[in-house]
C-alpha atoms as a PDB file:
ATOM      1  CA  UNK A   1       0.000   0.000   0.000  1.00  0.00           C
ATOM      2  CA  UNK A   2       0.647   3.581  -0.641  1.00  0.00           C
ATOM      3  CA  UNK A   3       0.558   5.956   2.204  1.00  0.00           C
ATOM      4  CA  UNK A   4       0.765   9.805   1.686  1.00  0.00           C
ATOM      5  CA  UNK A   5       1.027  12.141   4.736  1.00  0.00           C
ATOM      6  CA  UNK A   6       0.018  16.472   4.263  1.00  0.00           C
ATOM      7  CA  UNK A   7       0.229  17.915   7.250  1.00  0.00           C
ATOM      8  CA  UNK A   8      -1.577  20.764   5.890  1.00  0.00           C
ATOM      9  CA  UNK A   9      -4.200  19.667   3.406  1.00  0.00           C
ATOM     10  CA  UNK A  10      -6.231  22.646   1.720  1.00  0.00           C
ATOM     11  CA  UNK A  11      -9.297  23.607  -0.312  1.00  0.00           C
ATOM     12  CA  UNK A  12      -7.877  25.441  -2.869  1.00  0.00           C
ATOM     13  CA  UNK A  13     -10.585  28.059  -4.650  1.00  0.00           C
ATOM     14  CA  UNK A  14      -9.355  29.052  -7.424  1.00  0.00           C
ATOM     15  CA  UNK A  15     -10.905  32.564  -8.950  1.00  0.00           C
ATOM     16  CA  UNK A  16     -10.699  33.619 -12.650  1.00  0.00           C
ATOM     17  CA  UNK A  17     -10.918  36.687 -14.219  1.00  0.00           C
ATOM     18  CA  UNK A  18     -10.448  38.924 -17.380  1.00  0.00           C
ATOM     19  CA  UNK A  19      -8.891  41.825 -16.463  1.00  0.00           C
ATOM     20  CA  UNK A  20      -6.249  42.821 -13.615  1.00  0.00           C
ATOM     21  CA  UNK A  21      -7.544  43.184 -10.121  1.00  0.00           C
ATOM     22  CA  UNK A  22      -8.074  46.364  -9.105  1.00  0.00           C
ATOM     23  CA  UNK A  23      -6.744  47.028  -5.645  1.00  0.00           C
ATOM     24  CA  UNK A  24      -9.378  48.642  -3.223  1.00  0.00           C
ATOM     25  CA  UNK A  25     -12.164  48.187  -5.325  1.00  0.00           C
ATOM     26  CA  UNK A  26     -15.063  45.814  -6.034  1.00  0.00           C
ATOM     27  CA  UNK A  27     -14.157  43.263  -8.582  1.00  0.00           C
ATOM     28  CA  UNK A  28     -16.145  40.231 -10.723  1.00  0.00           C
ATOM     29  CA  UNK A  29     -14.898  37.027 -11.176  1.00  0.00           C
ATOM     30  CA  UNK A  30     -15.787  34.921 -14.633  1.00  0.00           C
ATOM     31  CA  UNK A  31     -15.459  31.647 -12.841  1.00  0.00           C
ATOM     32  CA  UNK A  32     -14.492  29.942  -9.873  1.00  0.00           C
ATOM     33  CA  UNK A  33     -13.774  26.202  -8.752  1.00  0.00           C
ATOM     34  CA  UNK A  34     -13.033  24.554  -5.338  1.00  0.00           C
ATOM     35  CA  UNK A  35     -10.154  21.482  -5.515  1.00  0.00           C
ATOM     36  CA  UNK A  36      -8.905  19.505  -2.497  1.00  0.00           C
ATOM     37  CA  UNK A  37      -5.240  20.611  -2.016  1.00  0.00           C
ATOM     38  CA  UNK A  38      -1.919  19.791  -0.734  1.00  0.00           C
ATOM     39  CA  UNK A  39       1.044  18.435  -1.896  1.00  0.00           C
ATOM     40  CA  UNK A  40       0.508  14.105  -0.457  1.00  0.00           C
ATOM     41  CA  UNK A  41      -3.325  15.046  -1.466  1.00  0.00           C
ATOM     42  CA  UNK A  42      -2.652  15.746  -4.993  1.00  0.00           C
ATOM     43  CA  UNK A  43      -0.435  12.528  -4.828  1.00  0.00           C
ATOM     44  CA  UNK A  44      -2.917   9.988  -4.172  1.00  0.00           C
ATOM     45  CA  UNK A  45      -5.440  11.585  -7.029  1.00  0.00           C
ATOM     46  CA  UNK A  46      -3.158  11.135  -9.313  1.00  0.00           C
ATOM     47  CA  UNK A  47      -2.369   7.086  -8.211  1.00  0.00           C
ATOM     48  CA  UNK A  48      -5.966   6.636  -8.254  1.00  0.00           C
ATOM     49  CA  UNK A  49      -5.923   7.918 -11.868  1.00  0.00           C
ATOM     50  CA  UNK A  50      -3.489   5.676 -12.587  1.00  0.00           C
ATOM     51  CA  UNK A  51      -5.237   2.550 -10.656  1.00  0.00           C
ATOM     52  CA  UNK A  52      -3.510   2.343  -7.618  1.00  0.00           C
ATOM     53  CA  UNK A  53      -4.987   2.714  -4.359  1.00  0.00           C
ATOM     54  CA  UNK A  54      -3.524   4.642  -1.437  1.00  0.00           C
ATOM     55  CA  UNK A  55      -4.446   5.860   1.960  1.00  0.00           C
ATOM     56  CA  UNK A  56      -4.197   9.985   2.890  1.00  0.00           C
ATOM     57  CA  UNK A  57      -2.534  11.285   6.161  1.00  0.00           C
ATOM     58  CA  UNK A  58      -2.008  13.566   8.113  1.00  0.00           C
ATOM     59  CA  UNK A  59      -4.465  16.300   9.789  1.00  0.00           C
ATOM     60  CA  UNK A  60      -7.282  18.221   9.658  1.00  0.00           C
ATOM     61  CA  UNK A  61      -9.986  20.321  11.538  1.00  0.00           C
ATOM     62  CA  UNK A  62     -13.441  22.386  11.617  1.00  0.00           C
ATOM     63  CA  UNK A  63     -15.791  22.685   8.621  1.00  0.00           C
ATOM     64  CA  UNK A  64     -13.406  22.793   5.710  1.00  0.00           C
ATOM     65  CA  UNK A  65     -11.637  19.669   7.575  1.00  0.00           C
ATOM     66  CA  UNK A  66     -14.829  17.564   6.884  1.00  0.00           C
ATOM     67  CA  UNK A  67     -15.329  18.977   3.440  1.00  0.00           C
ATOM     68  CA  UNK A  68     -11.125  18.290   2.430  1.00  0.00           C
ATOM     69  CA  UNK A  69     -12.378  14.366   3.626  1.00  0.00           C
ATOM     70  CA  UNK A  70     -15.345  14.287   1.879  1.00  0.00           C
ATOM     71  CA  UNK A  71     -13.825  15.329  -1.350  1.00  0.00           C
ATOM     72  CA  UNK A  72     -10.973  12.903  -1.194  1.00  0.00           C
ATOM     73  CA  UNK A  73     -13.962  10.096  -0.344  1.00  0.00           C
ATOM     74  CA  UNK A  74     -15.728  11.575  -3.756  1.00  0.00           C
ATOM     75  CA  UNK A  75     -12.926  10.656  -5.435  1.00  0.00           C
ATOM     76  CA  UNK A  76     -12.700   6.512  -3.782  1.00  0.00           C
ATOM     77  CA  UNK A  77      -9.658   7.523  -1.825  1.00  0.00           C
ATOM     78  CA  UNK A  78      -8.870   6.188   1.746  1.00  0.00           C
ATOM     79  CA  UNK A  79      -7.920   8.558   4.530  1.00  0.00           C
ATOM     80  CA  UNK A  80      -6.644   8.256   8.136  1.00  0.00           C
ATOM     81  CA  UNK A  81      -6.815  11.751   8.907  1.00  0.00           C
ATOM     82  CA  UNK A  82      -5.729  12.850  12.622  1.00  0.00           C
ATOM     83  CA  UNK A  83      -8.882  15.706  12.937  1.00  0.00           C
ATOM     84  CA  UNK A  84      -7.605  18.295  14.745  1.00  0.00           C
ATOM     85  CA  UNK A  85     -10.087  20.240  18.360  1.00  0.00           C
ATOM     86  CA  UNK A  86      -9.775  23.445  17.334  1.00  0.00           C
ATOM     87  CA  UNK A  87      -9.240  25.454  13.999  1.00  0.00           C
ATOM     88  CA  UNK A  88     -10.096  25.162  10.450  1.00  0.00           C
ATOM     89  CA  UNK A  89      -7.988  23.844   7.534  1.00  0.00           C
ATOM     90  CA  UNK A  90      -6.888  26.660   5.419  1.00  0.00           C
ATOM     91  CA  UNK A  91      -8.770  27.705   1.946  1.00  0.00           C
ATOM     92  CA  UNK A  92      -5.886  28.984   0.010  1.00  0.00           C
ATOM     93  CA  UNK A  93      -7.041  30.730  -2.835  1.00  0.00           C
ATOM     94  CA  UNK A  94      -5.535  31.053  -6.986  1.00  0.00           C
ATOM     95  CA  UNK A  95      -6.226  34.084  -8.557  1.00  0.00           C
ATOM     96  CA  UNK A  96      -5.854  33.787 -12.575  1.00  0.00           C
ATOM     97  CA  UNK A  97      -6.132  36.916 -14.435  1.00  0.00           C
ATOM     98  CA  UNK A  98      -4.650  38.220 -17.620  1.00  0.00           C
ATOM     99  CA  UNK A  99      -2.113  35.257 -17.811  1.00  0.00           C
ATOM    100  CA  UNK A 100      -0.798  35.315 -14.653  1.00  0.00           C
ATOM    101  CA  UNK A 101      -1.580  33.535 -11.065  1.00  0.00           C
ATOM    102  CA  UNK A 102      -1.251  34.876  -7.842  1.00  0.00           C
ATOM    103  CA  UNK A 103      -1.599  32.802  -4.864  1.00  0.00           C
ATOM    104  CA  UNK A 104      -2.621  33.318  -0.735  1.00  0.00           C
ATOM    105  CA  UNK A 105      -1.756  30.579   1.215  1.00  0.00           C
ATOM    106  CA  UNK A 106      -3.250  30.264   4.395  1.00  0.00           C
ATOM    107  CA  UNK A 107      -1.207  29.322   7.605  1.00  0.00           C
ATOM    108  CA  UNK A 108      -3.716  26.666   8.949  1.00  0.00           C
ATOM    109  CA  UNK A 109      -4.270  25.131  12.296  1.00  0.00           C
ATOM    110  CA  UNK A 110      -1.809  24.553  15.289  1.00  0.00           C
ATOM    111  CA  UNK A 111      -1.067  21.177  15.550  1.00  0.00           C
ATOM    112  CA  UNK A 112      -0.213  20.068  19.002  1.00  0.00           C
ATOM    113  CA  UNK A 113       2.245  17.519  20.230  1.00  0.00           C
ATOM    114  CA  UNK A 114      -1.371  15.266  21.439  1.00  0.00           C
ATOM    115  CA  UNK A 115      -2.138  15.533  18.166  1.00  0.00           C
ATOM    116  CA  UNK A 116       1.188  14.451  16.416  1.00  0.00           C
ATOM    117  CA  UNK A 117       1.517  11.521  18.723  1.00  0.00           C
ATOM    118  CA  UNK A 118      -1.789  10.312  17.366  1.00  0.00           C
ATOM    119  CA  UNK A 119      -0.415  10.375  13.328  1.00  0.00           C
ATOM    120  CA  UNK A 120       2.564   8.472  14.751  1.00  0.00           C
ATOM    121  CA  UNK A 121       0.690   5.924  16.040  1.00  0.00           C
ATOM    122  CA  UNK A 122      -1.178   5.647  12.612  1.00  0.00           C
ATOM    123  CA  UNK A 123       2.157   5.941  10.606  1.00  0.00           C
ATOM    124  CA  UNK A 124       3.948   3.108  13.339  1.00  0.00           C
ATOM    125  CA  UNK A 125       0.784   0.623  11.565  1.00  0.00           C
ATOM    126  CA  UNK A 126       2.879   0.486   7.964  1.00  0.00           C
ATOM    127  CA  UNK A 127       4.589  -2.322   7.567  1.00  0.00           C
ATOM    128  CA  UNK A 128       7.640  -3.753   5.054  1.00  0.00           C
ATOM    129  CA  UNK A 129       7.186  -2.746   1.529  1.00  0.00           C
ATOM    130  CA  UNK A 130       4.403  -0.261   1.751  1.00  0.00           C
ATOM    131  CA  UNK A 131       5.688   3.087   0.856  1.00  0.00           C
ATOM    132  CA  UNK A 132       5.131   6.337   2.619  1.00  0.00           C
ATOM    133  CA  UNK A 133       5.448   9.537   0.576  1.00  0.00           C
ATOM    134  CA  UNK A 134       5.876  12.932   2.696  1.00  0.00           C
ATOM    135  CA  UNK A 135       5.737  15.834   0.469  1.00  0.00           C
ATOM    136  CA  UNK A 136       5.980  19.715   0.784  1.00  0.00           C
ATOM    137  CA  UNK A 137       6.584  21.984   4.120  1.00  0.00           C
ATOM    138  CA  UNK A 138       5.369  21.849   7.556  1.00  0.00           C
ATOM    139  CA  UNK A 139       3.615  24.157   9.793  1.00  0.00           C
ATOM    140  CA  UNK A 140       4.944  26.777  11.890  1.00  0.00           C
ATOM    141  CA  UNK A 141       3.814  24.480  15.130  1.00  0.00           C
ATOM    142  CA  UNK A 142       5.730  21.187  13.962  1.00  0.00           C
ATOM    143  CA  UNK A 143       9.503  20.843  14.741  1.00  0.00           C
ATOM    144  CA  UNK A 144      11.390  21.046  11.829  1.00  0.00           C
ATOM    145  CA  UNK A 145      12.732  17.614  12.435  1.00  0.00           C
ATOM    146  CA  UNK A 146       9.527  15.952  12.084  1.00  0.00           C
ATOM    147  CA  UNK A 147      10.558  14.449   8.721  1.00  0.00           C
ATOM    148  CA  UNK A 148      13.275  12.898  10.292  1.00  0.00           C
ATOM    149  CA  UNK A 149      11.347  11.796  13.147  1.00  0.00           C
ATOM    150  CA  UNK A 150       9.171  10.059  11.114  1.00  0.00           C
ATOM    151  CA  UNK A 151      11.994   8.076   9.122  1.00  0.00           C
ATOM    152  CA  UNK A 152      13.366   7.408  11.700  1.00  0.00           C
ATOM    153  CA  UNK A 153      10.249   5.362  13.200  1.00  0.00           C
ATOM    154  CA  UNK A 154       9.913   3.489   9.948  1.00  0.00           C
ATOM    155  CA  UNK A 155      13.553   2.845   9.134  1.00  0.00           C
ATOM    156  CA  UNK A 156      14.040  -0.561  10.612  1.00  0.00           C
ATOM    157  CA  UNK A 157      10.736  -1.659   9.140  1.00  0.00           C
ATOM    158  CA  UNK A 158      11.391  -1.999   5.914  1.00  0.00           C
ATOM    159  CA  UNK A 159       8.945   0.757   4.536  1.00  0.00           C
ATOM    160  CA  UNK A 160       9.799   2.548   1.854  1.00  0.00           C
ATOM    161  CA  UNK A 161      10.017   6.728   1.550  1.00  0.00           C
ATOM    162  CA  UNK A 162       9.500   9.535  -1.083  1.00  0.00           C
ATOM    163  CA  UNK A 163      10.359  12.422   0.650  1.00  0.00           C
ATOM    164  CA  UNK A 164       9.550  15.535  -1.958  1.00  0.00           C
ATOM    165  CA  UNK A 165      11.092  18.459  -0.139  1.00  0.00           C
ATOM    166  CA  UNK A 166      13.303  21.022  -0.055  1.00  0.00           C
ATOM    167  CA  UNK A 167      16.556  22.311   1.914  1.00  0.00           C
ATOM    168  CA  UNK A 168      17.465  21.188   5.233  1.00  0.00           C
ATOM    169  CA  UNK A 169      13.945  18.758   5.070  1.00  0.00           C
ATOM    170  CA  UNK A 170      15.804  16.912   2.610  1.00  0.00           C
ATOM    171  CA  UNK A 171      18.893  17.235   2.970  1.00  0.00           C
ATOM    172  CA  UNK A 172      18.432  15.789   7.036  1.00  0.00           C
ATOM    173  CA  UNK A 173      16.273  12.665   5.846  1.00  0.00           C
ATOM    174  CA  UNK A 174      19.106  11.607   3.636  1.00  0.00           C
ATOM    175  CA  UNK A 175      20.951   9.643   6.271  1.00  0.00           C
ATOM    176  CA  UNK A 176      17.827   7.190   6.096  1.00  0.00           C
ATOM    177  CA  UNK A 177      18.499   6.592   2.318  1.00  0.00           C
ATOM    178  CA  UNK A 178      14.611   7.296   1.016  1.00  0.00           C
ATOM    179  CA  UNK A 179      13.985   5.539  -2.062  1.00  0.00           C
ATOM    180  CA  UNK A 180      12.893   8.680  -4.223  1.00  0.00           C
ATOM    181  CA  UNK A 181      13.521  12.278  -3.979  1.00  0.00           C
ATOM    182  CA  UNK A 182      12.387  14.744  -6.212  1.00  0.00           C
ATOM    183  CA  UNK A 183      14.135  18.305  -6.043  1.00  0.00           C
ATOM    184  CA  UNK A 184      14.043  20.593  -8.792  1.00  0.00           C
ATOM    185  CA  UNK A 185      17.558  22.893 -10.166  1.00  0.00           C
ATOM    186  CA  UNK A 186      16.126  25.650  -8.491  1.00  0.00           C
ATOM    187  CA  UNK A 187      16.474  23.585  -4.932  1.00  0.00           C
ATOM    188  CA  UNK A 188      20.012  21.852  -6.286  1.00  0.00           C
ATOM    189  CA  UNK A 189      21.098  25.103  -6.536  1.00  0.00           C
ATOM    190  CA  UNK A 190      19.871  25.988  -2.383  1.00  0.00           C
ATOM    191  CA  UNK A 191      20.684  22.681  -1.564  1.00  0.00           C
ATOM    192  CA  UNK A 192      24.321  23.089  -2.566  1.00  0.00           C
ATOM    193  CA  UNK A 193      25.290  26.586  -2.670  1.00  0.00           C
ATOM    194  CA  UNK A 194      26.008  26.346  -6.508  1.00  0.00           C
ATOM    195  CA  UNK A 195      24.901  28.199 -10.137  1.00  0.00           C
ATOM    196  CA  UNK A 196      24.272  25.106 -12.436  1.00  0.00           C
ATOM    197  CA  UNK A 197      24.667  26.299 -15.610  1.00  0.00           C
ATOM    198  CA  UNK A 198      25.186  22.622 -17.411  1.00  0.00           C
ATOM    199  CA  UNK A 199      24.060  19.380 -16.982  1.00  0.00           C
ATOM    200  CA  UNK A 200      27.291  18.402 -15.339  1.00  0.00           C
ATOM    201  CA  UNK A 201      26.294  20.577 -12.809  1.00  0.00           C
ATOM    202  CA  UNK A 202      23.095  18.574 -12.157  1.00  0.00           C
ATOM    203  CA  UNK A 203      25.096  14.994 -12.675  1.00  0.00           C
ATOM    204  CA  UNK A 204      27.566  16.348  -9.730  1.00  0.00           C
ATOM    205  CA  UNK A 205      24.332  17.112  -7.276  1.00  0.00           C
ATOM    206  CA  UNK A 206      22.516  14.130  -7.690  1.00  0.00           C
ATOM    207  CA  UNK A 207      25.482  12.264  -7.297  1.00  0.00           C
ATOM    208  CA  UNK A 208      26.208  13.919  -3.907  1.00  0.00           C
ATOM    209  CA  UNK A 209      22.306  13.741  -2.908  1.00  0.00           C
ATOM    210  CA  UNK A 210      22.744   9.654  -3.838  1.00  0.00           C
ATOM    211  CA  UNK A 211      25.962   9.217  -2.163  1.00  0.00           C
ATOM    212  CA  UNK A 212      24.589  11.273   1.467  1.00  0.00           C
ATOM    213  CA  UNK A 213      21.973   8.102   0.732  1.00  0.00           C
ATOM    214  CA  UNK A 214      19.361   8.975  -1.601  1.00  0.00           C
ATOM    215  CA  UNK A 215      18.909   5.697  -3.704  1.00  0.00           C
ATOM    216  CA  UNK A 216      16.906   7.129  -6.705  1.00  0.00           C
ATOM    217  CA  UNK A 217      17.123  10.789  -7.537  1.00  0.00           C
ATOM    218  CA  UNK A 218      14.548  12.952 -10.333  1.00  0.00           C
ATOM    219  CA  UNK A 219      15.645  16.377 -11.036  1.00  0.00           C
ATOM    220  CA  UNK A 220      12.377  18.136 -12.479  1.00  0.00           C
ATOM    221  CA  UNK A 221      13.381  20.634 -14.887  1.00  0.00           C
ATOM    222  CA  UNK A 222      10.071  22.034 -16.375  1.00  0.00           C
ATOM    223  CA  UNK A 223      10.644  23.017 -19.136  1.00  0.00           C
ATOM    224  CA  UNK A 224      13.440  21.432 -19.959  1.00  0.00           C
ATOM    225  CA  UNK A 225      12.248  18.048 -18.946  1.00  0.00           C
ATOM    226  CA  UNK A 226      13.672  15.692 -16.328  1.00  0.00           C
ATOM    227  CA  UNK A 227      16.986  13.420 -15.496  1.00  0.00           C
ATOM    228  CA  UNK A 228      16.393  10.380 -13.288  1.00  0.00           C
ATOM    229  CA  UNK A 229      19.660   9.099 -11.341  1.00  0.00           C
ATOM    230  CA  UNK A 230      18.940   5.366 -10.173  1.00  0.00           C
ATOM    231  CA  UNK A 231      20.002   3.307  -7.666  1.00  0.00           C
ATOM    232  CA  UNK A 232      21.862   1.072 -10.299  1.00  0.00           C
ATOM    233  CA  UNK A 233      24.034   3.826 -11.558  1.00  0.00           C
ATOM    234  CA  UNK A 234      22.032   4.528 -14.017  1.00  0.00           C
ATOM    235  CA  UNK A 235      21.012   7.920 -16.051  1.00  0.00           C
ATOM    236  CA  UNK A 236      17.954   8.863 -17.832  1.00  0.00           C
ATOM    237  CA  UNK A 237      17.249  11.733 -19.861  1.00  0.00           C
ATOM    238  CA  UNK A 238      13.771  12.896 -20.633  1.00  0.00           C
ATOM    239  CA  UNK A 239      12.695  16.054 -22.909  1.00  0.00           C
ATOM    240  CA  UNK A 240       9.454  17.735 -21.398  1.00  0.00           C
ATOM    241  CA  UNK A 241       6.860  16.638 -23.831  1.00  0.00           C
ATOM    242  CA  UNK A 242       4.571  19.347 -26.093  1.00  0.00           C
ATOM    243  CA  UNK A 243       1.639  20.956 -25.364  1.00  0.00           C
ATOM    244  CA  UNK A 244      -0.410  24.160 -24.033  1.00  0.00           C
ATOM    245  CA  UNK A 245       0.615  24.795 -20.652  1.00  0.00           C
ATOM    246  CA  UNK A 246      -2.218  25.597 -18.211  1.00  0.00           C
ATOM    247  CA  UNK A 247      -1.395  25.013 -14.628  1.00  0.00           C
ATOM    248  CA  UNK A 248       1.786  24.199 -12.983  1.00  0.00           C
ATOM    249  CA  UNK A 249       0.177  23.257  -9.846  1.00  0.00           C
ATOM    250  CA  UNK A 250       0.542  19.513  -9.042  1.00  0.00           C
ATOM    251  CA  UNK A 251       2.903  18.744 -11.792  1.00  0.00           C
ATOM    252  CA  UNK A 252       5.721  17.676  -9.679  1.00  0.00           C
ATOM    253  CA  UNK A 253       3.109  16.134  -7.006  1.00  0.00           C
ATOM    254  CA  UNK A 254       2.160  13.989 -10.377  1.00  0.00           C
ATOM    255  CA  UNK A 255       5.659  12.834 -11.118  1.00  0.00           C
ATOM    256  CA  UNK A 256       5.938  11.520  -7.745  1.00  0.00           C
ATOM    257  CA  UNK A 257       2.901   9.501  -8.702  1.00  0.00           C
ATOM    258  CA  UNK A 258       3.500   8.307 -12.047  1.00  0.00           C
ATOM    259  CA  UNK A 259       6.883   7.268 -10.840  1.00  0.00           C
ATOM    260  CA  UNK A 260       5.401   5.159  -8.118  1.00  0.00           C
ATOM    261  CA  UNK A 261       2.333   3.443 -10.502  1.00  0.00           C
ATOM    262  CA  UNK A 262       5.001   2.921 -13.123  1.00  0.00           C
ATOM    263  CA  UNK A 263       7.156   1.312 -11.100  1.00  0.00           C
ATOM    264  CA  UNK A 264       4.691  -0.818  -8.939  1.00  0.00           C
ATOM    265  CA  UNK A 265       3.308  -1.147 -12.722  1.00  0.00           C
ATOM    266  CA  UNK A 266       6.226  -2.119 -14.684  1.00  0.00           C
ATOM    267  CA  UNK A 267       8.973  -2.456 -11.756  1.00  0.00           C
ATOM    268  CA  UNK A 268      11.156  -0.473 -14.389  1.00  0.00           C
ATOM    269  CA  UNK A 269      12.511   2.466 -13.669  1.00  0.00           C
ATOM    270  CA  UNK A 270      13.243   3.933 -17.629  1.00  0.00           C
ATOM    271  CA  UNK A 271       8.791   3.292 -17.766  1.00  0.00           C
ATOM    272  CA  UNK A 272       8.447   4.738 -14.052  1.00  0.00           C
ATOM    273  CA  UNK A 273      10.357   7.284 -15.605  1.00  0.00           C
ATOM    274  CA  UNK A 274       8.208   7.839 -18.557  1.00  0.00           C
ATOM    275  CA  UNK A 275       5.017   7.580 -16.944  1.00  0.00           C
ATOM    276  CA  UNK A 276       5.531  10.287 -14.452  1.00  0.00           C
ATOM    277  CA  UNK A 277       7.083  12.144 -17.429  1.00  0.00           C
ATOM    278  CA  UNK A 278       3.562  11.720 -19.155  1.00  0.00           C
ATOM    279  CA  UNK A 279       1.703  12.306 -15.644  1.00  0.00           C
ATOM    280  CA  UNK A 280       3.317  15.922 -15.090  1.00  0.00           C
ATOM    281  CA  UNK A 281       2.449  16.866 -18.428  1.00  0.00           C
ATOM    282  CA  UNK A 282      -0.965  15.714 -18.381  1.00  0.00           C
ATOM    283  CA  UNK A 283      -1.213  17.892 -15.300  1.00  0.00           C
ATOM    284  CA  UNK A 284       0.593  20.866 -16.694  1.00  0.00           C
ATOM    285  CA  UNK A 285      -1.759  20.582 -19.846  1.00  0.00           C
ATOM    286  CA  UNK A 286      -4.957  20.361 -17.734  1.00  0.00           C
ATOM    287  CA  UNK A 287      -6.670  23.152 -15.447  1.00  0.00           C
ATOM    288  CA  UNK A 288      -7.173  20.546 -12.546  1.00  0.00           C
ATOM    289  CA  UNK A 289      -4.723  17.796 -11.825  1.00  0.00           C
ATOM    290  CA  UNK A 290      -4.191  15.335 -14.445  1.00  0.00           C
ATOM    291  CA  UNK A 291      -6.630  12.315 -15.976  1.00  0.00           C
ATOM    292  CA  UNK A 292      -6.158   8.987 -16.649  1.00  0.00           C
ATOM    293  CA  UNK A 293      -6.574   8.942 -20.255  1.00  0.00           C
ATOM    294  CA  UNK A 294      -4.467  11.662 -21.126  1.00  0.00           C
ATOM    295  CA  UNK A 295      -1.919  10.858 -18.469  1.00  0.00           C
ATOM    296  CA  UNK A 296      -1.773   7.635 -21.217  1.00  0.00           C
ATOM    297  CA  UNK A 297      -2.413   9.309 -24.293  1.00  0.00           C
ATOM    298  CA  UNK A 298       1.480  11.178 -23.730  1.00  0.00           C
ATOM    299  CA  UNK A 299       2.802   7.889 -22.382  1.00  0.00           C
ATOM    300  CA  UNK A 300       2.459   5.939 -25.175  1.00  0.00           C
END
């Protein structure tokens, strides 16, 4: 089984217009749409696009708790939510007018140290060979160790991680050799203290991320496609594939799970590789996160 944890799951209302918002004054929206968010959320849509089942994590409280729950049950996905006494998950909302998006994320509940005892106890049920995937920040009440913490809890079980994060959050759960990581040049670049300016540059930093333990590596490159470093020394190169961009958000969430359907799929890594390729395209492509049949469509 797949198990994806978001500590800080959101509706995200996106709000279109057609014409630039005018500061201080009343202004009409041409559309609107409400989408369950968060990075480990947007994971397991995705795998259930692709026909693998998961179970969502992690916590959530008040009215727009219950509605983030019922969503992801609209869609036939399991959760094991922690739900949170006081608070309400956040509503982040996407504005989208003349081209450009601007986003307001919301902070989101406290989560107490009750409370994150009660997800361990949850996560501490996953057992040898499942696979855990903890993806994106944590809240301002969380430690910032509490990615380690959790490898560390599932280390000598034989579960395995995909840890999609950035800076020290990565760079401390590396000792526990996660299966995947997915940072982008951008994070290389934080990661390491370096201007890549070749692909040499981005051979040399996935070769330090695997040997500080990482066993496979993806370097999303947007545009310019992706390079997957595996754990048998191998390199792939992949060109981003052509089409009409139309959102950005989810398309590395989608790579995560295209990789992980591929390779439970195919137990491949080149058509892991290609499949989550084809997944955070279909996503880019799309205004929501991406569908089955055109997630396929670019695959093959």
């Amino acid at each position: 089984m797949i198990y994806t944890v978001t500590f800080n799951p959101s509706i995200d209302y996106i709000v279109r217009m057609d014409s630039e918002i005018n500061i201080g004054k009343t202004n009409r929206s041409v559309s609107e749409d409400f989408f369950v968010g968060g990075k480990g959320n947007n994971v397991s849509m995705v795998l259930k696009e692709l026909g693998e089942e998961s179970v969502s994590m992690g916590f959530t409280a008040g009215f727009t708790g219950r509605a983030i729950i019922e969503g992801l049950h609209k869609k036939g996905i399991q959760t094991d939510y922690v739900e949170l006494p006081q608070g309400d998950s956040r509503v982040n909302i996407k504005l989208k007018c003349t081209g450009e998006e601007t986003e307001i994320n919301a902070n989101g509940p406290d989560i107490s140290r009750e409370s994150m005892e009660e997800l361990f106890s949850k996560i501490d049920k996953i057992t040898a060979n499942d696979y855990l995937v903890l993806a994106g920040s944590i809240p301002k009440s969380l430690p910032d160790t509490v990615y380690e913490d959790i490898l560390d809890r599932i280390s000598k079980r034989g579960v395995l991680s995909v840890v999609d994060a950035s800076g020290k959050l990565l760079k401390n759960v590396l000792k526990y050799r996660p299966f995947l990581i997915k940072p982008n040049k951008q994070e290389l670049e934080e990661l390491f203290d370096v201007k890549i300016v070749t692909d040499g540059g981005i051979d040399e930093c996935a070769a330090k991320l695997k040997s500080m333990g990482a066993r496979n590596v993806i370097v999303s490159l947007g545009a310019q496609g992706a390079r997957l470093y595996t754990d048998n020394n191998d390199i792939f190169v992949y060109p981003a594939l052509e089409g009409k961009v139309k959102n950005t958000v989810g398309a590395g969430d989608s790579m995560v799970a295209g990789f992980l359907a591929g390779y439970l799929k195919y137990g491949d890594y080149d058509k892991a590789m290609r499949l989550a390729n084809a997944s955070a395209a279909a996503t880019a492509f799309s205004e929501d996160l991406a569908k089955k049949d055109m997630i396929f469509e670019l695959f093959n």
